[in-house]
N, C-alpha and C. Protein backbone atom coordinates (compact mmCIF):
# COMPACT_ATOMS: atom_id res chain seq x y z
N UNK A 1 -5.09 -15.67 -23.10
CA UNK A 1 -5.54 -14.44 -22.46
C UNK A 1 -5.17 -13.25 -23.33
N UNK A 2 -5.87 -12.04 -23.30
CA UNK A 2 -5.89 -11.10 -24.34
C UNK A 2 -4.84 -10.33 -23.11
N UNK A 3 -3.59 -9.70 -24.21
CA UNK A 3 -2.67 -8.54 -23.42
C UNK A 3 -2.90 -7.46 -23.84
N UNK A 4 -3.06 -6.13 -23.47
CA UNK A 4 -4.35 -4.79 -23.16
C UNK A 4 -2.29 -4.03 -23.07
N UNK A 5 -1.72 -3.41 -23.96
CA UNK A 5 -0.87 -2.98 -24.02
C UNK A 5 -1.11 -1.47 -24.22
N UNK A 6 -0.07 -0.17 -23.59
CA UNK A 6 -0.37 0.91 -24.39
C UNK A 6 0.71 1.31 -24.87
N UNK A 7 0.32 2.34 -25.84
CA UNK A 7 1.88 2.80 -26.36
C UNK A 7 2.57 3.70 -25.54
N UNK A 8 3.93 4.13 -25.69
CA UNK A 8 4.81 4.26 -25.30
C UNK A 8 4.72 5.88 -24.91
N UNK A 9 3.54 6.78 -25.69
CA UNK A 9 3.36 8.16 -25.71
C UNK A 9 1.74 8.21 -24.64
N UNK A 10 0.93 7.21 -24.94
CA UNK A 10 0.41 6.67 -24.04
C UNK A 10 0.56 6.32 -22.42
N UNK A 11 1.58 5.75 -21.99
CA UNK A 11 2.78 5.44 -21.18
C UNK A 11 3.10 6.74 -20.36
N UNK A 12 3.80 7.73 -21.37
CA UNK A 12 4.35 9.13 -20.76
C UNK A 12 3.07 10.10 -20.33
N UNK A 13 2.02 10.06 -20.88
CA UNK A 13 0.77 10.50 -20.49
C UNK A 13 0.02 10.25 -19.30
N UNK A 14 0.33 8.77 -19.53
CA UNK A 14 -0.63 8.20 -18.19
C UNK A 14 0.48 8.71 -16.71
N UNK A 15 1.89 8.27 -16.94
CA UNK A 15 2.64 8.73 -16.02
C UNK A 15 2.68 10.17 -15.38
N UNK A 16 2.58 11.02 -15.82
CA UNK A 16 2.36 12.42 -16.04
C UNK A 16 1.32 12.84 -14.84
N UNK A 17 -0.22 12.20 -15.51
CA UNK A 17 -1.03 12.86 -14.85
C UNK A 17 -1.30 11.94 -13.37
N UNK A 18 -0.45 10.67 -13.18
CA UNK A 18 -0.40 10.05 -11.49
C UNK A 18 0.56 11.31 -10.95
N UNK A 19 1.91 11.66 -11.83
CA UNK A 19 2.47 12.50 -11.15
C UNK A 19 1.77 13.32 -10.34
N UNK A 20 1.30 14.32 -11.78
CA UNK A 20 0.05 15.66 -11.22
C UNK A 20 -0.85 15.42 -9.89
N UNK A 21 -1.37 14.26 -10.09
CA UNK A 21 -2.55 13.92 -8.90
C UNK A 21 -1.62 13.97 -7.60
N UNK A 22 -0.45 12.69 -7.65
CA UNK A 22 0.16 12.47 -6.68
C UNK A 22 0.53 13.48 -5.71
N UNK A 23 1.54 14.22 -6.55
CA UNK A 23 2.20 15.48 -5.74
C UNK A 23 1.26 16.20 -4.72
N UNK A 24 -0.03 16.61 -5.13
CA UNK A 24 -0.58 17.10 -3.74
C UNK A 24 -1.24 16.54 -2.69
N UNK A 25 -1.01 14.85 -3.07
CA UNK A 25 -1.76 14.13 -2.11
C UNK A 25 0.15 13.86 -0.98
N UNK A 26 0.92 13.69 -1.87
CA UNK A 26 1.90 13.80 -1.09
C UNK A 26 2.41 15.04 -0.15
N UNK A 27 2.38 15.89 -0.96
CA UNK A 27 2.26 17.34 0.17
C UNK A 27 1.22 17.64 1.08
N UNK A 28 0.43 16.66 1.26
CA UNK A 28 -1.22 17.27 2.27
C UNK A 28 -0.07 15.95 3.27
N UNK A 29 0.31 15.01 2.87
CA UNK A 29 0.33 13.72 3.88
C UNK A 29 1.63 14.37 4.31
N UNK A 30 2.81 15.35 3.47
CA UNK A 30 3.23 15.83 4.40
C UNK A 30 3.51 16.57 5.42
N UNK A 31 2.56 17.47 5.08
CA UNK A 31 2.02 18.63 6.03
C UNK A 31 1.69 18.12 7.32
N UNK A 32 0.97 17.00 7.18
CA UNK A 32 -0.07 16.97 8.56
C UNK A 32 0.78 16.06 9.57
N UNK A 33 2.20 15.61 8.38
CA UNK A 33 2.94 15.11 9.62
C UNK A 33 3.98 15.72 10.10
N UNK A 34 4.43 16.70 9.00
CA UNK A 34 5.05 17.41 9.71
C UNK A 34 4.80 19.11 10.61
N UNK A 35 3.45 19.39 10.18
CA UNK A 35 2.53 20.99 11.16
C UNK A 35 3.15 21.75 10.01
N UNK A 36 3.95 21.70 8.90
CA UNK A 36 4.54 22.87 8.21
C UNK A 36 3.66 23.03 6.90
N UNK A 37 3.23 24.16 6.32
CA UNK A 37 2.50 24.13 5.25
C UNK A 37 3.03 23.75 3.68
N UNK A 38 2.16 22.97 3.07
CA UNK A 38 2.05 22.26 2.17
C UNK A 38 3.27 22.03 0.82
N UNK A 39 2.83 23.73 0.76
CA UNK A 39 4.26 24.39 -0.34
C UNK A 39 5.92 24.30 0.02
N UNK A 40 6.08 23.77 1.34
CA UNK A 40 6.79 24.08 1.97
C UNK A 40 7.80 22.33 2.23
N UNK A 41 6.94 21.12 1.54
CA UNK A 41 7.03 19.84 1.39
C UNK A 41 8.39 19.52 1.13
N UNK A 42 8.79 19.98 0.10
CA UNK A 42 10.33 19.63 -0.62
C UNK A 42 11.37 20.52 0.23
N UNK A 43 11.25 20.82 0.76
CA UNK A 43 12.12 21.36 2.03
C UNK A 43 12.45 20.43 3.43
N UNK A 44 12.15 19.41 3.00
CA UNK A 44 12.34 18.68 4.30
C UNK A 44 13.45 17.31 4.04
N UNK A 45 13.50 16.60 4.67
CA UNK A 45 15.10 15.65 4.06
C UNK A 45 14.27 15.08 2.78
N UNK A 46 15.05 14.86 2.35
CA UNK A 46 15.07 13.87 0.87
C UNK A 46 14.47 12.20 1.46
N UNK A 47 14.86 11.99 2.60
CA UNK A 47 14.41 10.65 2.71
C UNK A 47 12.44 10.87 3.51
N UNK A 48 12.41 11.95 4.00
CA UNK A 48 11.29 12.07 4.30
C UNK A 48 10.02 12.94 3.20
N UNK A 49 11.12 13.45 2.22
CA UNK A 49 9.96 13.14 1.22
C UNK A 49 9.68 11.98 0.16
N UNK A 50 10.50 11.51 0.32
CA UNK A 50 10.66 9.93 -0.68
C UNK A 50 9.72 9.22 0.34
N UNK A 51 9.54 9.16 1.72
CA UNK A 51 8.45 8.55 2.63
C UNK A 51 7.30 8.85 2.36
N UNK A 52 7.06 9.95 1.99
CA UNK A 52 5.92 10.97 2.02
C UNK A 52 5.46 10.69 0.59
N UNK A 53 6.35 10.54 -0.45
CA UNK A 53 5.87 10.06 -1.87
C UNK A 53 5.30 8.97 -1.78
N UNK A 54 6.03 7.80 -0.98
CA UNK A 54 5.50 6.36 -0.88
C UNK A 54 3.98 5.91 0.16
N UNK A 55 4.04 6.98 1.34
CA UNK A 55 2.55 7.02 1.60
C UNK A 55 1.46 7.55 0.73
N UNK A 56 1.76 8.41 -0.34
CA UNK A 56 1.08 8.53 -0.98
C UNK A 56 0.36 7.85 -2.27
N UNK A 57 1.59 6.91 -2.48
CA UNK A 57 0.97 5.79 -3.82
C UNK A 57 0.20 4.91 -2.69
N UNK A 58 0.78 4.58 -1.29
CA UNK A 58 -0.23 3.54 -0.93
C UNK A 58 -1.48 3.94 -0.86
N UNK A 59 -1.82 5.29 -0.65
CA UNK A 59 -3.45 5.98 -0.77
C UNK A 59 -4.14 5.24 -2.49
N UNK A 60 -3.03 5.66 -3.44
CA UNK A 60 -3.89 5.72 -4.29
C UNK A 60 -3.36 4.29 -5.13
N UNK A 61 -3.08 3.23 -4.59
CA UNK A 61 -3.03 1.99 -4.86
C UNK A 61 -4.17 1.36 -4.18
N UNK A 62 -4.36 2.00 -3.03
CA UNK A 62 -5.63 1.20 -2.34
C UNK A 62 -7.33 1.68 -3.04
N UNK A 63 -6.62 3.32 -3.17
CA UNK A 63 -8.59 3.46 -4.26
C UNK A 63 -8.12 3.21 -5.39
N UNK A 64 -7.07 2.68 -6.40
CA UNK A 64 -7.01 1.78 -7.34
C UNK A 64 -7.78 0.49 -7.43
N UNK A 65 -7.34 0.04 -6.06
CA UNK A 65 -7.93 -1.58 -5.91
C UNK A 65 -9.51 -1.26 -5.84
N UNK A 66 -9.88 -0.42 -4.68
CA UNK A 66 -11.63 -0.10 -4.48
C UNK A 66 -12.09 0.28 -6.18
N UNK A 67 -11.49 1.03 -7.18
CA UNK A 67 -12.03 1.26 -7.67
C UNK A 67 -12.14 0.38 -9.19
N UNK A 68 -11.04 -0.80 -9.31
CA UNK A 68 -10.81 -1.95 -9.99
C UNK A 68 -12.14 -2.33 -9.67
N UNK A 69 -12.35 -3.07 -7.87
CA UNK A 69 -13.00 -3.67 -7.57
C UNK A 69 -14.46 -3.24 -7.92
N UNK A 70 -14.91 -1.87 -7.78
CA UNK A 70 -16.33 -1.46 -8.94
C UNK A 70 -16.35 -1.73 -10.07
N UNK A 71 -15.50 -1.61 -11.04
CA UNK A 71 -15.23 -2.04 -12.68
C UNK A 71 -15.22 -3.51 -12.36
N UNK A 72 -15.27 -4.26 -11.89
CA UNK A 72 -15.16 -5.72 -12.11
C UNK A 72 -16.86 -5.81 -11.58
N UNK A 73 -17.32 -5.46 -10.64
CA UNK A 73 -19.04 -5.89 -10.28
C UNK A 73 -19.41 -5.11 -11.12
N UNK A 74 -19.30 -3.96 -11.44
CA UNK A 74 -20.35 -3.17 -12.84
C UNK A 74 -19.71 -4.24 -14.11
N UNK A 75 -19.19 -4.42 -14.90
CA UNK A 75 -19.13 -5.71 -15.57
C UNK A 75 -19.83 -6.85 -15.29
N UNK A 76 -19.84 -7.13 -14.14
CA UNK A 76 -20.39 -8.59 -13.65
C UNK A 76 -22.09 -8.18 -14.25
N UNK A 77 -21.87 -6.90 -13.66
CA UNK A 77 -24.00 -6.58 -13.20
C UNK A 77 -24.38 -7.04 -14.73
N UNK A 78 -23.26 -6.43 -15.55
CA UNK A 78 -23.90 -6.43 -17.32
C UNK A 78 -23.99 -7.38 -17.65
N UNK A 79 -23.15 -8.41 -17.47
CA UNK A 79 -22.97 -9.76 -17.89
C UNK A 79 -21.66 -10.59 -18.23
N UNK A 80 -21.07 -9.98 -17.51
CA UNK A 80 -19.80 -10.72 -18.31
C UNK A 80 -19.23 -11.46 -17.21
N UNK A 81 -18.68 -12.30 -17.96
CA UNK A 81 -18.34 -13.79 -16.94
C UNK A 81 -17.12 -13.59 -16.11
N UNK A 82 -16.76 -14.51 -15.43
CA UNK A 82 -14.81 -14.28 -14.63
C UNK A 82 -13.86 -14.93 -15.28
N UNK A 83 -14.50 -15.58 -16.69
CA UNK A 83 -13.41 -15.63 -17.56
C UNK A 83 -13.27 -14.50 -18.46
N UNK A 84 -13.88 -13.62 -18.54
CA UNK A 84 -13.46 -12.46 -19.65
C UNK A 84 -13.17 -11.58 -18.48
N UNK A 85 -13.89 -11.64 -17.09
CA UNK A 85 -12.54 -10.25 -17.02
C UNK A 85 -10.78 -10.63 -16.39
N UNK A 86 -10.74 -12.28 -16.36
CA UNK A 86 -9.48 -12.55 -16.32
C UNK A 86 -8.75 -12.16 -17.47
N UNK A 87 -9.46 -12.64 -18.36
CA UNK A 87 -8.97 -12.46 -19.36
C UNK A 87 -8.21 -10.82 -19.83
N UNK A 88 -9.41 -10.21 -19.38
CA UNK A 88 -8.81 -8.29 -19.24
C UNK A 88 -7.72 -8.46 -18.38
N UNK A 89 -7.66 -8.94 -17.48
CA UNK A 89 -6.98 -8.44 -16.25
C UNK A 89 -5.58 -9.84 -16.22
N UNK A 90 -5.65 -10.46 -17.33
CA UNK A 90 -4.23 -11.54 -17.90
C UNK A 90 -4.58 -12.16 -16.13
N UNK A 91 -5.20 -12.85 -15.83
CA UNK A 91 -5.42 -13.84 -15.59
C UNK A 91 -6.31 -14.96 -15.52
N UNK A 92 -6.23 -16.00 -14.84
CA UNK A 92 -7.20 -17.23 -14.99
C UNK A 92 -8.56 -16.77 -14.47
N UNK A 93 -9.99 -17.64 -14.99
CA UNK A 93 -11.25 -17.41 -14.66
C UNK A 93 -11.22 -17.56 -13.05
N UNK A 94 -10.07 -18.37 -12.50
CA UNK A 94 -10.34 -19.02 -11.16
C UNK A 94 -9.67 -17.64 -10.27
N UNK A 95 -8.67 -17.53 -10.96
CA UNK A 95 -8.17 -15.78 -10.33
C UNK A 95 -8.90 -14.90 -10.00
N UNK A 96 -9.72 -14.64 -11.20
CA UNK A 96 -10.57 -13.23 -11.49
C UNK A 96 -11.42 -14.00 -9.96
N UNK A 97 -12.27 -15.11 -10.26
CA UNK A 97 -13.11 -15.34 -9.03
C UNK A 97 -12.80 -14.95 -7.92
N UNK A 98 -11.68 -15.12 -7.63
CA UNK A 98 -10.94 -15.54 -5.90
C UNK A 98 -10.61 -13.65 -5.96
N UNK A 99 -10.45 -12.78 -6.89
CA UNK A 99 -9.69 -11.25 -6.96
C UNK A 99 -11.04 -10.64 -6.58
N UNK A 100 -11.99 -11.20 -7.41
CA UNK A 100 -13.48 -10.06 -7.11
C UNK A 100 -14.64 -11.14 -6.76
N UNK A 101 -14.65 -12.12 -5.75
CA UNK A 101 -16.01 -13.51 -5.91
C UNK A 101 -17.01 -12.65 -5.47
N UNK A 102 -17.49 -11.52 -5.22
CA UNK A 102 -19.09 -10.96 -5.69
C UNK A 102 -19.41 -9.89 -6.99
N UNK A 103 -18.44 -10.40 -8.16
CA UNK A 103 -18.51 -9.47 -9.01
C UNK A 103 -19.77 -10.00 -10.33
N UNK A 104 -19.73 -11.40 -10.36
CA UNK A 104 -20.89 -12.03 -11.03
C UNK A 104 -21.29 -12.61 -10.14
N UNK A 105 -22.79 -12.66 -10.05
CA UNK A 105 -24.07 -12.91 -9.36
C UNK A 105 -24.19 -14.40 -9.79
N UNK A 106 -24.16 -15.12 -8.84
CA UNK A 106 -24.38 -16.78 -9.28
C UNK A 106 -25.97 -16.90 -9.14
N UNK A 107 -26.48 -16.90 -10.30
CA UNK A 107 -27.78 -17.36 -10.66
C UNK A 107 -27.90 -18.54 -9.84
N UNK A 108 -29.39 -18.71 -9.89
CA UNK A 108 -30.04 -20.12 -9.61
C UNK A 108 -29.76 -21.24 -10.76
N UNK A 109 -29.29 -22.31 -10.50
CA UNK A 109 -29.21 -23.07 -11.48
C UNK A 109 -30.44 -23.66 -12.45
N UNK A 110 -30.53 -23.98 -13.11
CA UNK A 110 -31.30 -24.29 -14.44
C UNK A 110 -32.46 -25.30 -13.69
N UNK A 111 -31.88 -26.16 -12.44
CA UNK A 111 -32.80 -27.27 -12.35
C UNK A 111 -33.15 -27.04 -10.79
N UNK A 112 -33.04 -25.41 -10.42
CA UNK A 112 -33.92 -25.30 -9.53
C UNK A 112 -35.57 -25.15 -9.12
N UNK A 113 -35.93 -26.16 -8.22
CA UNK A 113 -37.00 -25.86 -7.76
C UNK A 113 -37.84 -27.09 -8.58
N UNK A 114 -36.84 -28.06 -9.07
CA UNK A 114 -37.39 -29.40 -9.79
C UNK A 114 -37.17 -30.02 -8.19
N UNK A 115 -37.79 -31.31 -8.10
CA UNK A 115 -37.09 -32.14 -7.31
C UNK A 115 -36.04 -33.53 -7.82
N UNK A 116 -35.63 -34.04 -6.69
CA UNK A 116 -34.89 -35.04 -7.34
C UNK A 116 -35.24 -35.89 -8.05
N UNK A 117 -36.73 -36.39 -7.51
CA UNK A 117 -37.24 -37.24 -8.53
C UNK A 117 -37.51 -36.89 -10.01
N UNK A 118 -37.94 -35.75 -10.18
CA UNK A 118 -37.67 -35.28 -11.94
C UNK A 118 -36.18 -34.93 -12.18
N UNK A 119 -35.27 -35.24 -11.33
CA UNK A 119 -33.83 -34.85 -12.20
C UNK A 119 -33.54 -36.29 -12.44
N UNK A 120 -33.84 -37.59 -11.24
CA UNK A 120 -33.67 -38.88 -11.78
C UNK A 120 -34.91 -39.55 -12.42
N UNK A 121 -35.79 -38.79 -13.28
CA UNK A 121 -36.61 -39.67 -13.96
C UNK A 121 -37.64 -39.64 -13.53
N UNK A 122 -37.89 -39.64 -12.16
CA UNK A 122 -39.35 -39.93 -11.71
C UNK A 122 -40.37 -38.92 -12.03
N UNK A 123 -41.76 -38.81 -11.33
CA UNK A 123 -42.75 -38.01 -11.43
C UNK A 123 -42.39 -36.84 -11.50
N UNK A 124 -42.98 -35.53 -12.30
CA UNK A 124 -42.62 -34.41 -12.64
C UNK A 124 -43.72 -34.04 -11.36
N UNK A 125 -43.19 -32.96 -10.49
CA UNK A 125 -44.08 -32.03 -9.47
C UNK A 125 -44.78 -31.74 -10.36
């Protein structure tokens, strides 16, 4: 399987801008639970904004997954099999299947619309 590594300045970049995004999805989720306005977030206990941080990755772990799950069927649509995007995604073809099974379109097989008798020999329809 191919490993899809980034560098380390790469790394601090990508971290950075989840921060950026995060922070105001965490201050809207804490606003609305706590009625107090937005700016006003880091003022509240330390354990209820560490709550408030962690509802917020689950938001954007879940449109992570929705939006994995489009990059794996737009791949599929082009052509690429569920062994190459295991392969992206460091795991098995049988993985990738069971992670995204409507992401490649299972064609009709090669010997559809023969009958049995031309697959065992007999008269061709």
């Amino acid at each position: 399987m191919i490993a899809f590594e980034i560098a380390p300045e790469e790394q601090a970049e990508l971290d950075k801008a989840l921060y950026d995004a995060l922070n105001p999805l965490a201050s809207a989720i804490r606003s609305r639970q706590t009625g107090l306005p937005a700016d006003r977030m880091w003022e509240a206990s330390p354990v209820e904004v560490a709550l408030s941080v962690l509802a917020a990755w689950k938001v954007m772990d879940a449109e992570v997954r929705r939006l994995t799950a489009h990059a794996a069927a737009t791949a599929g649509s082009y052509g690429a099999s569920y062994e190459q995007m295991g392969a992206v995604w460091g795991i098995t073809r049988q993985g990738a299947r069971k992670k995204w099974p409507d992401a490649v379109s299972r064609s009709a097989p090669a010997t559809a619309g023969r009958s049995a008798l031309t697959l065992f020999g007999g008269p061709p329809n």
